[in-house]
C-alpha atoms as a PDB file:
ATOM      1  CA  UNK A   1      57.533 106.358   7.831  1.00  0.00           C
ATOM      2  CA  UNK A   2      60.421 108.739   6.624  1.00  0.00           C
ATOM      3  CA  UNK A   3      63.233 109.665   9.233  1.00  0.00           C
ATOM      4  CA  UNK A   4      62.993 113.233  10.206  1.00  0.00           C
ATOM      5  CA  UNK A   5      64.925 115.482   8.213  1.00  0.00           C
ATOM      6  CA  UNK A   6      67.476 118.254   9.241  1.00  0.00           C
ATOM      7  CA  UNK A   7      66.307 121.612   8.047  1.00  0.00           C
ATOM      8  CA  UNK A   8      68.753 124.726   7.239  1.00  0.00           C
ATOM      9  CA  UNK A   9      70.206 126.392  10.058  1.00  0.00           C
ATOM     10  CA  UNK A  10      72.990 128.317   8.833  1.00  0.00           C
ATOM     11  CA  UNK A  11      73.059 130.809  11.926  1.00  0.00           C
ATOM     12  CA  UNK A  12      73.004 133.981   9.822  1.00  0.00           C
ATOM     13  CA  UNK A  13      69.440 133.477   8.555  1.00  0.00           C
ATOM     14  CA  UNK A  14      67.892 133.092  12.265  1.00  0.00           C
ATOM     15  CA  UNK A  15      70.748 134.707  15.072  1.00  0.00           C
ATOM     16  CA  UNK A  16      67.799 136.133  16.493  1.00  0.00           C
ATOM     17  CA  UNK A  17      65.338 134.114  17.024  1.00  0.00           C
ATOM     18  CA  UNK A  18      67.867 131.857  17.840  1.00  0.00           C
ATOM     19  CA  UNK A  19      68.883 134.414  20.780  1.00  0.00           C
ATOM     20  CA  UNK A  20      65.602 134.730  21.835  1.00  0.00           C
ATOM     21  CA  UNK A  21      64.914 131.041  21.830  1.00  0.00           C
ATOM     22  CA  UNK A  22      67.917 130.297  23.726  1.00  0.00           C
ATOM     23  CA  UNK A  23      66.979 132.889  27.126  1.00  0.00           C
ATOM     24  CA  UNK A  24      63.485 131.640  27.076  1.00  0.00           C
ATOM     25  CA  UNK A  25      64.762 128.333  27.750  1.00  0.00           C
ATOM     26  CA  UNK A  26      66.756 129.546  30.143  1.00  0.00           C
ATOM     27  CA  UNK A  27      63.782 131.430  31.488  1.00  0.00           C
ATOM     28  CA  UNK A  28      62.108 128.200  31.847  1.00  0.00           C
ATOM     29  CA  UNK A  29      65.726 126.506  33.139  1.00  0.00           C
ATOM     30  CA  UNK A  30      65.344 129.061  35.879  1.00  0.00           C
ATOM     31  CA  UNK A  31      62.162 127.998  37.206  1.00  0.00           C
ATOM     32  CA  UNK A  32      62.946 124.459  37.363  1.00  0.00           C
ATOM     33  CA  UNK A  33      66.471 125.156  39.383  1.00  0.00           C
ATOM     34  CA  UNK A  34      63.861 127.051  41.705  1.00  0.00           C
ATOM     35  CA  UNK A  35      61.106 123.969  41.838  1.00  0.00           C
ATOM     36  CA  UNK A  36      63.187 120.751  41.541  1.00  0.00           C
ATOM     37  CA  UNK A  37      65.759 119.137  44.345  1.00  0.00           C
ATOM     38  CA  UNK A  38      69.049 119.360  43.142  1.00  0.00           C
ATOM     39  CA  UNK A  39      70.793 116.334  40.993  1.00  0.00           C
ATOM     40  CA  UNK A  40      74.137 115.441  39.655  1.00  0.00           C
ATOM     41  CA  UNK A  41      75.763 117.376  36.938  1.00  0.00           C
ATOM     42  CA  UNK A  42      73.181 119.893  37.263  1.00  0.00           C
ATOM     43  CA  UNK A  43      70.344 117.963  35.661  1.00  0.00           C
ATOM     44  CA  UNK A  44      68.086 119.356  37.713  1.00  0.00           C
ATOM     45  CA  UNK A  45      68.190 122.636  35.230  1.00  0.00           C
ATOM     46  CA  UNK A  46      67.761 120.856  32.050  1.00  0.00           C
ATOM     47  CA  UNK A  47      64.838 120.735  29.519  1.00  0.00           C
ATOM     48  CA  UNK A  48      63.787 117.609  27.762  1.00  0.00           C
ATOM     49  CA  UNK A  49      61.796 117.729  24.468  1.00  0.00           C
ATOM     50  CA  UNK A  50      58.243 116.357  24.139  1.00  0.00           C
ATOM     51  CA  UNK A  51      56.099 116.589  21.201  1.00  0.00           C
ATOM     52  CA  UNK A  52      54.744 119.815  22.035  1.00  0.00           C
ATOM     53  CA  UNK A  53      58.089 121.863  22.671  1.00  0.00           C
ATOM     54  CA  UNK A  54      60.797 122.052  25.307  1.00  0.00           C
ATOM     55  CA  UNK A  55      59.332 120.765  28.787  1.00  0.00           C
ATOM     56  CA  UNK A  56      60.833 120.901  32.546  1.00  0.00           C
ATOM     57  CA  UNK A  57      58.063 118.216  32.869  1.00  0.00           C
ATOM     58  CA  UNK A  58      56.378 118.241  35.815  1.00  0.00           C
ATOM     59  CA  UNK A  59      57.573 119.919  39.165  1.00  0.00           C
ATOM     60  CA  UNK A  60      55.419 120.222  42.400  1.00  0.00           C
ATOM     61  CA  UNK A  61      53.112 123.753  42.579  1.00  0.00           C
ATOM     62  CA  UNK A  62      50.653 124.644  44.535  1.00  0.00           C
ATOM     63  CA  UNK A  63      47.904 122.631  43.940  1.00  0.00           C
ATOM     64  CA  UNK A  64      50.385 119.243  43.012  1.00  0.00           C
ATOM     65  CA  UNK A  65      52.192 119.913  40.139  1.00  0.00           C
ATOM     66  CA  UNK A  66      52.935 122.307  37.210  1.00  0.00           C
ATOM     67  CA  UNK A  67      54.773 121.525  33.759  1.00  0.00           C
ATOM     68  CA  UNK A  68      56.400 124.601  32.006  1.00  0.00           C
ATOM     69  CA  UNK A  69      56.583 123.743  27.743  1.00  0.00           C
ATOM     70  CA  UNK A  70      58.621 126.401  25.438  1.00  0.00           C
ATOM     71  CA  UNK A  71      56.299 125.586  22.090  1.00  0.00           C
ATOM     72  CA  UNK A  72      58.325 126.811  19.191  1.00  0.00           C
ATOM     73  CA  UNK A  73      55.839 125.324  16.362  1.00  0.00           C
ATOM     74  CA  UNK A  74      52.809 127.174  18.591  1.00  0.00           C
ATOM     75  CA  UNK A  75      55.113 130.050  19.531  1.00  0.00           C
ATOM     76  CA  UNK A  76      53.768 129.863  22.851  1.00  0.00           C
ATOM     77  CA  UNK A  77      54.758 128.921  26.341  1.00  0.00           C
ATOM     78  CA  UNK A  78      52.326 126.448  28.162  1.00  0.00           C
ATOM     79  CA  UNK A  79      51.790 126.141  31.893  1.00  0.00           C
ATOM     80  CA  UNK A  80      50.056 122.987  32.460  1.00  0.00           C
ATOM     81  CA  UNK A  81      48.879 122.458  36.211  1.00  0.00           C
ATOM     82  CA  UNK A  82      47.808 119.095  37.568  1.00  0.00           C
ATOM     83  CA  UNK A  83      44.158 119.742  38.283  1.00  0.00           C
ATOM     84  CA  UNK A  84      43.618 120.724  34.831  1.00  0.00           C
ATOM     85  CA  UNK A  85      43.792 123.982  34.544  1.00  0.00           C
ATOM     86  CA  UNK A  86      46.338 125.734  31.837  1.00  0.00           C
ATOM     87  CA  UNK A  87      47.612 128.959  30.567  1.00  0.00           C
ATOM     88  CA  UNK A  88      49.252 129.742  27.292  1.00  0.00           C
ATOM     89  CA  UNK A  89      51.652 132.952  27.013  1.00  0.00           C
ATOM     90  CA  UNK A  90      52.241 134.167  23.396  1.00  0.00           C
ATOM     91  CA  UNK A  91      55.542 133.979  22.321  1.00  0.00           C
ATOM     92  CA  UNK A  92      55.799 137.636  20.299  1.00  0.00           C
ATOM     93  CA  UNK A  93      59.966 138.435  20.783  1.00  0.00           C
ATOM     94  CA  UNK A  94      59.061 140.007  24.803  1.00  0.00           C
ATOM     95  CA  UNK A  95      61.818 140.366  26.551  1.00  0.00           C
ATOM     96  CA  UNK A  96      63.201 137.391  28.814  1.00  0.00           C
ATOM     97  CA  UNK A  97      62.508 139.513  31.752  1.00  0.00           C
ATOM     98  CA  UNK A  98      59.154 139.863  30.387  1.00  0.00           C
ATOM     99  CA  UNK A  99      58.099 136.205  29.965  1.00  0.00           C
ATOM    100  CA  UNK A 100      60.079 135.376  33.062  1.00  0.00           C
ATOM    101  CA  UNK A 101      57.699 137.911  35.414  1.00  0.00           C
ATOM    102  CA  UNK A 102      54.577 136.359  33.085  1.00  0.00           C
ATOM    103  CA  UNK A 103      55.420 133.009  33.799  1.00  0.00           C
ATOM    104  CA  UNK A 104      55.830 133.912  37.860  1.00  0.00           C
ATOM    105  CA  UNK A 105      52.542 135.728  37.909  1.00  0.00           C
ATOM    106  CA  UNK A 106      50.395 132.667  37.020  1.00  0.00           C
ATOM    107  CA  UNK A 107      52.585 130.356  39.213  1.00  0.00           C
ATOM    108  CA  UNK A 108      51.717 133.122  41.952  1.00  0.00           C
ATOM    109  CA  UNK A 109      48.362 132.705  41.314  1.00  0.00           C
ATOM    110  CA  UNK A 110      48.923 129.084  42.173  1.00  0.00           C
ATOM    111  CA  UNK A 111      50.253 130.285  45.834  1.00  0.00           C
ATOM    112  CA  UNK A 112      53.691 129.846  44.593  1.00  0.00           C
ATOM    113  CA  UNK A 113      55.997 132.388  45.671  1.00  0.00           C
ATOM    114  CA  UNK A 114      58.794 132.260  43.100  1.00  0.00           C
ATOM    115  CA  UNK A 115      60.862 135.791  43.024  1.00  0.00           C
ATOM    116  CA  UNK A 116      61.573 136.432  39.497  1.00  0.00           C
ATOM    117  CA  UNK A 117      65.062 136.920  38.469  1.00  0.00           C
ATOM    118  CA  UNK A 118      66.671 139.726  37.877  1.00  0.00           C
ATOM    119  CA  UNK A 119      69.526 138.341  35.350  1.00  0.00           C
ATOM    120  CA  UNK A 120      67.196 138.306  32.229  1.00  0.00           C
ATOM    121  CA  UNK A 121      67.866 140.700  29.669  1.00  0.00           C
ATOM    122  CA  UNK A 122      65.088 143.330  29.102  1.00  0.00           C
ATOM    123  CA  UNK A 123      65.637 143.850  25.711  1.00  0.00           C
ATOM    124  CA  UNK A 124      63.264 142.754  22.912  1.00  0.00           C
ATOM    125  CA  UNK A 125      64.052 140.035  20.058  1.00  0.00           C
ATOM    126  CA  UNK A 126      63.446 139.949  16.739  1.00  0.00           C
ATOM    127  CA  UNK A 127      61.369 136.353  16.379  1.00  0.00           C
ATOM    128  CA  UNK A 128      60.896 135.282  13.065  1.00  0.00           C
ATOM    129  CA  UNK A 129      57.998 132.491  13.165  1.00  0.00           C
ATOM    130  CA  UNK A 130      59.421 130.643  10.580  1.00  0.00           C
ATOM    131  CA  UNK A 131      62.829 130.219  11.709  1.00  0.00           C
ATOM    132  CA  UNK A 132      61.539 129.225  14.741  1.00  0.00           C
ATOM    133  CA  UNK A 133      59.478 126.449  13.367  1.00  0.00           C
ATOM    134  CA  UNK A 134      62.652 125.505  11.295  1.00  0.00           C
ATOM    135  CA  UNK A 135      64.975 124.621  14.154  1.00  0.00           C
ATOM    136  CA  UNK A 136      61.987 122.844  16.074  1.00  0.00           C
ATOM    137  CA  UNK A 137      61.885 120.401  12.869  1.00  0.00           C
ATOM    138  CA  UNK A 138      65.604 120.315  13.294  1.00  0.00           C
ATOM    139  CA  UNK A 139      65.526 119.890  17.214  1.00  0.00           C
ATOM    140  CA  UNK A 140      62.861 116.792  16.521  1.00  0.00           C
ATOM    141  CA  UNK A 141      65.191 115.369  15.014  1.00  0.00           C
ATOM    142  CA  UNK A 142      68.548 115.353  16.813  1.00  0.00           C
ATOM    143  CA  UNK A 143      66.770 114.759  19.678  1.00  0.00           C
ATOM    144  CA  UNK A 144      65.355 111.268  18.367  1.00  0.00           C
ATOM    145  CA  UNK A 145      68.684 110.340  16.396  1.00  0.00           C
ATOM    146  CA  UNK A 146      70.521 110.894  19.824  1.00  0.00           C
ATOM    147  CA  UNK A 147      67.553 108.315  21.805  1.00  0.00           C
ATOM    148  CA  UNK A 148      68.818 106.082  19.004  1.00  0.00           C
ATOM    149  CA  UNK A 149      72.413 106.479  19.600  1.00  0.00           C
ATOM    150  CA  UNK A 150      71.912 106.307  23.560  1.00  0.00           C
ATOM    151  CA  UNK A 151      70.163 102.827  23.519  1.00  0.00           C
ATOM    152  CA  UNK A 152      73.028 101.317  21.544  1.00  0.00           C
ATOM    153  CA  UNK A 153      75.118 102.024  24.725  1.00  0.00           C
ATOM    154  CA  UNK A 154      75.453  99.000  27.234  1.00  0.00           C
ATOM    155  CA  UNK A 155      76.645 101.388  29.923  1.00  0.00           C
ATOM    156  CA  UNK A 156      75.302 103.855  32.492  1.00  0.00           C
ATOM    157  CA  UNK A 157      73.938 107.070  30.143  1.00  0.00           C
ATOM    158  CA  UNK A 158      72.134 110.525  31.430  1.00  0.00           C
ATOM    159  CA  UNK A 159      68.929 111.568  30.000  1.00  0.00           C
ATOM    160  CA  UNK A 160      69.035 113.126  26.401  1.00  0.00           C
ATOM    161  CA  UNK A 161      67.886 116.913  27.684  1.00  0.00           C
ATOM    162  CA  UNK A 162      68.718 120.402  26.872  1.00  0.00           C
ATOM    163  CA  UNK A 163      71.230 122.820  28.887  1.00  0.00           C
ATOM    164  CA  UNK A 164      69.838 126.101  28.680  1.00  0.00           C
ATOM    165  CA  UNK A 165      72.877 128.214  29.645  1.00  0.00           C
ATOM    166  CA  UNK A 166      74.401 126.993  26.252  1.00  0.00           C
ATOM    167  CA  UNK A 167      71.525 125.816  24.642  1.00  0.00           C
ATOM    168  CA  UNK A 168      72.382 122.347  23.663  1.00  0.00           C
ATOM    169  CA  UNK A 169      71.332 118.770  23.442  1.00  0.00           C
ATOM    170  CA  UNK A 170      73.470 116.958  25.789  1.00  0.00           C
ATOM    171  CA  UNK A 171      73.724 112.784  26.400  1.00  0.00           C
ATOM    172  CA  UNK A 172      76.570 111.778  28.935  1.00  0.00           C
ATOM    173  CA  UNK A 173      78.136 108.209  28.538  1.00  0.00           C
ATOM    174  CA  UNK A 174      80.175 106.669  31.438  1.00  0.00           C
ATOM    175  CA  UNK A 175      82.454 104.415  31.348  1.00  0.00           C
ATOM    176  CA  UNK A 176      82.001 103.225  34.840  1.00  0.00           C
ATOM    177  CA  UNK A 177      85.116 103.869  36.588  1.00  0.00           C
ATOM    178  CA  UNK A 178      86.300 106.240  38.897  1.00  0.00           C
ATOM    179  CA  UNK A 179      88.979 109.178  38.213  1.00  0.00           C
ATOM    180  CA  UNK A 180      92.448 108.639  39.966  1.00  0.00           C
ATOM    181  CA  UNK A 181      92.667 111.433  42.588  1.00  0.00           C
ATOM    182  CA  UNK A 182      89.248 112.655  42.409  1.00  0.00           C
ATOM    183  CA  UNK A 183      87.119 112.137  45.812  1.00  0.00           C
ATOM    184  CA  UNK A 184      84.571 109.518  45.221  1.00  0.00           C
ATOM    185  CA  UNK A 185      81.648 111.598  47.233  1.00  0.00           C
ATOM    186  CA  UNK A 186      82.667 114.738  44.029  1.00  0.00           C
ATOM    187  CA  UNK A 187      79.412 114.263  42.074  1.00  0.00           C
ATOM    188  CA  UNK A 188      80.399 116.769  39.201  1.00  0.00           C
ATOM    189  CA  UNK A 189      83.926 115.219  38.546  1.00  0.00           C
ATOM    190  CA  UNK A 190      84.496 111.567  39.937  1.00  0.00           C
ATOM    191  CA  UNK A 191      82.858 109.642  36.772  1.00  0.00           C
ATOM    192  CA  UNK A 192      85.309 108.970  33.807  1.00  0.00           C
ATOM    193  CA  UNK A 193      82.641 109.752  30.759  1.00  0.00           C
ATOM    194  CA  UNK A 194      81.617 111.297  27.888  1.00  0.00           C
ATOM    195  CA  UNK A 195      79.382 114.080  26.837  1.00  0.00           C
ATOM    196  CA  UNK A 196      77.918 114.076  23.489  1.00  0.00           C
ATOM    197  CA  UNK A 197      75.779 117.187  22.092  1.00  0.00           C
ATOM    198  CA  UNK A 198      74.135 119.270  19.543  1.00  0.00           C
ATOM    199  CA  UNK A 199      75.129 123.703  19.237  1.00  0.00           C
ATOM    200  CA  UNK A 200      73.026 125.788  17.310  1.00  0.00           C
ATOM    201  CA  UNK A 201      76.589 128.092  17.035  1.00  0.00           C
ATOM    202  CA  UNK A 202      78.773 129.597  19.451  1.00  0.00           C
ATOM    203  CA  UNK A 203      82.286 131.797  20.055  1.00  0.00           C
ATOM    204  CA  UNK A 204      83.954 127.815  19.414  1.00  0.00           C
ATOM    205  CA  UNK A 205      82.481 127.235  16.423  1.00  0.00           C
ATOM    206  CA  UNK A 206      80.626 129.770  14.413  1.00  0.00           C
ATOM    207  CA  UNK A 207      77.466 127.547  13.015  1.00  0.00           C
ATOM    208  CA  UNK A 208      75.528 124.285  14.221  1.00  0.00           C
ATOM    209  CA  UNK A 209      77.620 121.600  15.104  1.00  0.00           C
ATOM    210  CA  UNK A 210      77.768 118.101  16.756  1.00  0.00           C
ATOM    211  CA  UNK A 211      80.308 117.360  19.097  1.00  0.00           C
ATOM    212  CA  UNK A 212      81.832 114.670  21.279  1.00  0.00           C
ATOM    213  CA  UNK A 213      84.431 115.255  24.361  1.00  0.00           C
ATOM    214  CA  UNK A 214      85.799 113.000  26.974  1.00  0.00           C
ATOM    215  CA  UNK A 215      86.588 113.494  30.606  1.00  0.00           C
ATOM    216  CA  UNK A 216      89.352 113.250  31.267  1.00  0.00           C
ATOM    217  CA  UNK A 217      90.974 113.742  27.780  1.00  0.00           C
ATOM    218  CA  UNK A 218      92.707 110.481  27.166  1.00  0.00           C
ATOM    219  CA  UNK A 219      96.004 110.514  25.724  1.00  0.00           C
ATOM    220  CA  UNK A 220      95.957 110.570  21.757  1.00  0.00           C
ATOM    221  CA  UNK A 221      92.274 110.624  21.374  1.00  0.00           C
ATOM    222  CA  UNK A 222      92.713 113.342  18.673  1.00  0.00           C
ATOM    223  CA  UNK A 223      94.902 111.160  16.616  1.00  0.00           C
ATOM    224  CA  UNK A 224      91.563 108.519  16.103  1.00  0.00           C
ATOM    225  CA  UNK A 225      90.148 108.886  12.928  1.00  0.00           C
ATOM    226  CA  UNK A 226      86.876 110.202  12.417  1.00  0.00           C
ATOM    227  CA  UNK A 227      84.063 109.683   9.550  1.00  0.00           C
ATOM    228  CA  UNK A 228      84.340 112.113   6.760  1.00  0.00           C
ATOM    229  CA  UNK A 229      83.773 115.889   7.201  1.00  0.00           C
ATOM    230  CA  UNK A 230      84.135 115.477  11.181  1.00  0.00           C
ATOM    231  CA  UNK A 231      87.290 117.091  12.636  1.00  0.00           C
ATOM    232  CA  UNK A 232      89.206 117.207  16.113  1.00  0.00           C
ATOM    233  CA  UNK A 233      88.367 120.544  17.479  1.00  0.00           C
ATOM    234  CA  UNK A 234      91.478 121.723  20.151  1.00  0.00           C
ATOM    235  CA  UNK A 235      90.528 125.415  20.309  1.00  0.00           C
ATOM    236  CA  UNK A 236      88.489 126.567  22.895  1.00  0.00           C
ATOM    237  CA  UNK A 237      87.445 123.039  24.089  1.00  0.00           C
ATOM    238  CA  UNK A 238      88.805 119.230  22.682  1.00  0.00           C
ATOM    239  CA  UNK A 239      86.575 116.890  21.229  1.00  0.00           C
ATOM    240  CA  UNK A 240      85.485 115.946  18.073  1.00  0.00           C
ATOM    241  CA  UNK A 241      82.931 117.786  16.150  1.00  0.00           C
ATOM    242  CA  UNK A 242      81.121 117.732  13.124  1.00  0.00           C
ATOM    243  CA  UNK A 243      79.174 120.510  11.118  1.00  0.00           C
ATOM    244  CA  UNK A 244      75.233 120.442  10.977  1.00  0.00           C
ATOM    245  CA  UNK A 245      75.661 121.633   7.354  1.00  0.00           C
ATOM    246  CA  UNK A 246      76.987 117.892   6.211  1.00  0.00           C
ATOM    247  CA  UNK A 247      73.349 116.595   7.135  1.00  0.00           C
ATOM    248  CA  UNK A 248      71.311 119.493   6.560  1.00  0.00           C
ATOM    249  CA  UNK A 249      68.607 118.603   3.878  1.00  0.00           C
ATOM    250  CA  UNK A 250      70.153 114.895   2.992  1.00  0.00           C
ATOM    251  CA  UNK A 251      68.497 112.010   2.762  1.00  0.00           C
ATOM    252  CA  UNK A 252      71.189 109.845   5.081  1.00  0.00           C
ATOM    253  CA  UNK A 253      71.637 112.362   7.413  1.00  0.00           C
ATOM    254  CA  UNK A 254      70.328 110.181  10.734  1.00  0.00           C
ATOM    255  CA  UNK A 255      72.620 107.987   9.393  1.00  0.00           C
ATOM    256  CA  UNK A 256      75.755 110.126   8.794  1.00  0.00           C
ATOM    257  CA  UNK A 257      74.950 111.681  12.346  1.00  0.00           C
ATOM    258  CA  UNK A 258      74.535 108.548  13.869  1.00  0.00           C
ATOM    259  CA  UNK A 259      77.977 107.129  12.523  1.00  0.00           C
ATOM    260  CA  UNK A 260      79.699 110.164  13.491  1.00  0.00           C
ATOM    261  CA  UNK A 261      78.095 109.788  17.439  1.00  0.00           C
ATOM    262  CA  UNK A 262      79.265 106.155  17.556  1.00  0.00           C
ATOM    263  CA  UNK A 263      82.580 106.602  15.951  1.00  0.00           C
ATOM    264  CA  UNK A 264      83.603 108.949  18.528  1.00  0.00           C
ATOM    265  CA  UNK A 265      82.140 107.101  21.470  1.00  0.00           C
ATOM    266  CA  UNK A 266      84.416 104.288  20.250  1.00  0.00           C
ATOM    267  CA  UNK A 267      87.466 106.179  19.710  1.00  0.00           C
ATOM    268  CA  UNK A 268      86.771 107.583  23.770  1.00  0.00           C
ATOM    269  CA  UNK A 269      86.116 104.104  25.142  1.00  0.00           C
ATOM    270  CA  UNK A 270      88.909 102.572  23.906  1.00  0.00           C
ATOM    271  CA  UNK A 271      91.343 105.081  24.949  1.00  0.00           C
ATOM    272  CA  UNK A 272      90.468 105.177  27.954  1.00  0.00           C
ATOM    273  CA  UNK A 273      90.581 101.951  28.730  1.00  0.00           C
END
């Protein structure tokens, strides 16, 4: 069967649907910060993707358990509950606020009593179907090249998931030790690791990108070399990065992407030891 291939994304053509994408996930981020205990490295926020969109899988409701699914191929979000019943809640370009008091009104139906938030924007989106079908192709698969990359990796990893405050695909490598001077019991900052991702565009880089970063920044990391068309990005943030646009529509793209992940997981791990 044929890799997945990496559709167009050049920001311009979908900004947004891309918006509006991007607060219903963190609509759905919300909920699950409400529902789930808390975890290291905030995990406990994150999305994962399924076949059928971005999930929080299942949290405890109610009546046992619901699952929340942001269905960009459906344009629909999904709320699954354990005893079988479901409800679907058309994705049309509503308002965050909107879908965020939608979603609470069938989980208050449930006996839930989740206040809805007042941070969501009330403004309406422009959603454009197709786009949004687009960067769920695209999203497919990232999210299975970066699976790929992450069982390569003999060392403790974090799930491959979705952080919907910046709306990106996020794996964290680490390396197993402990940063000097950092208390042991800090959760957030005591690891020495990685973080490798996926942006569909933001005020560092201006279109979709790949990126790698290490914490803390070894000394010369940005003088490794990198495969060809990825850079060392020092503005804003350090890491390396490379532009969605080298893979988008190529037939080698998993491949390209899956060099440029490993390359600068090497350059990191050797540095810092």
């Amino acid at each position: 069967m044929d890799a997945p291939k990496f559709p167009n994304l050049r920001l311009e053509d979908w900004r947004a649907t891309r918006d509006a994408l991007a607060d219903y996930a963190r609509v759905l981020g919300y909920f699950r910060r409400e529902l789930m205990p808390p975890q290291k490295h905030w995990w406990h926020i994150t999305l994962s993707v399924s076949a059928r969109g971005l999930t929080t899988t299942t949290m405890p409701s109610g009546s046992g358990a619901v699952e929340l699914t942001l269905d960009p191929s459906q344009h629909r979000v999904e709320v699954v509950f354990s005893d079988g019943r479901a409800e679907s809640i058309p994705l049309r370009g509503q308002s965050a606020s909107d879908l965020c008091n939608a979603i609470g009104g069938v989980l208050q139906n449930d006996g839930m009593q989740i206040s809805p938030s007042a941070a969501f924007a009330e403004a309406e989106y422009a959603y454009d179907r197709a786009a949004a079908s687009r960067y769920w192709s695209a999203l497919i698969a990232v999210d299975l090249a970066f699976k790929e990359f992450k069982g390569t990796l003999r060392e403790e990893t974090g799930p491959v998931h979705i952080f919907p405050h910046h709306f990106d695909v996020s794996l964290n490598w680490f390396s197993g030790r402990r940063v000097p001077g950092v208390d042991p019991a800090d959760a957030e900052n005591a690891d020495e690791q990685m973080n490798f991702g996926f942006v569909t565009g933001d005020s560092s880089v201006a279109e979709a990108y790949f990126y790698a970063t290490a914490y803390p920044l070894p000394d010369g990391l940005t003088h490794r070399e990198l495969p060809e068309g990825a850079y060392w990005h020092t503005e804003g943030f350090t890491g390396a990065v490379m532009p969605y646009a080298l893979i988008a529509g190529t037939r080698d793209g998993r491949a390209r992407l899956l060099d440029f992940l490993s390359a600068a997981q090497q350059a990191g791990a050797e540095r810092m030891r």
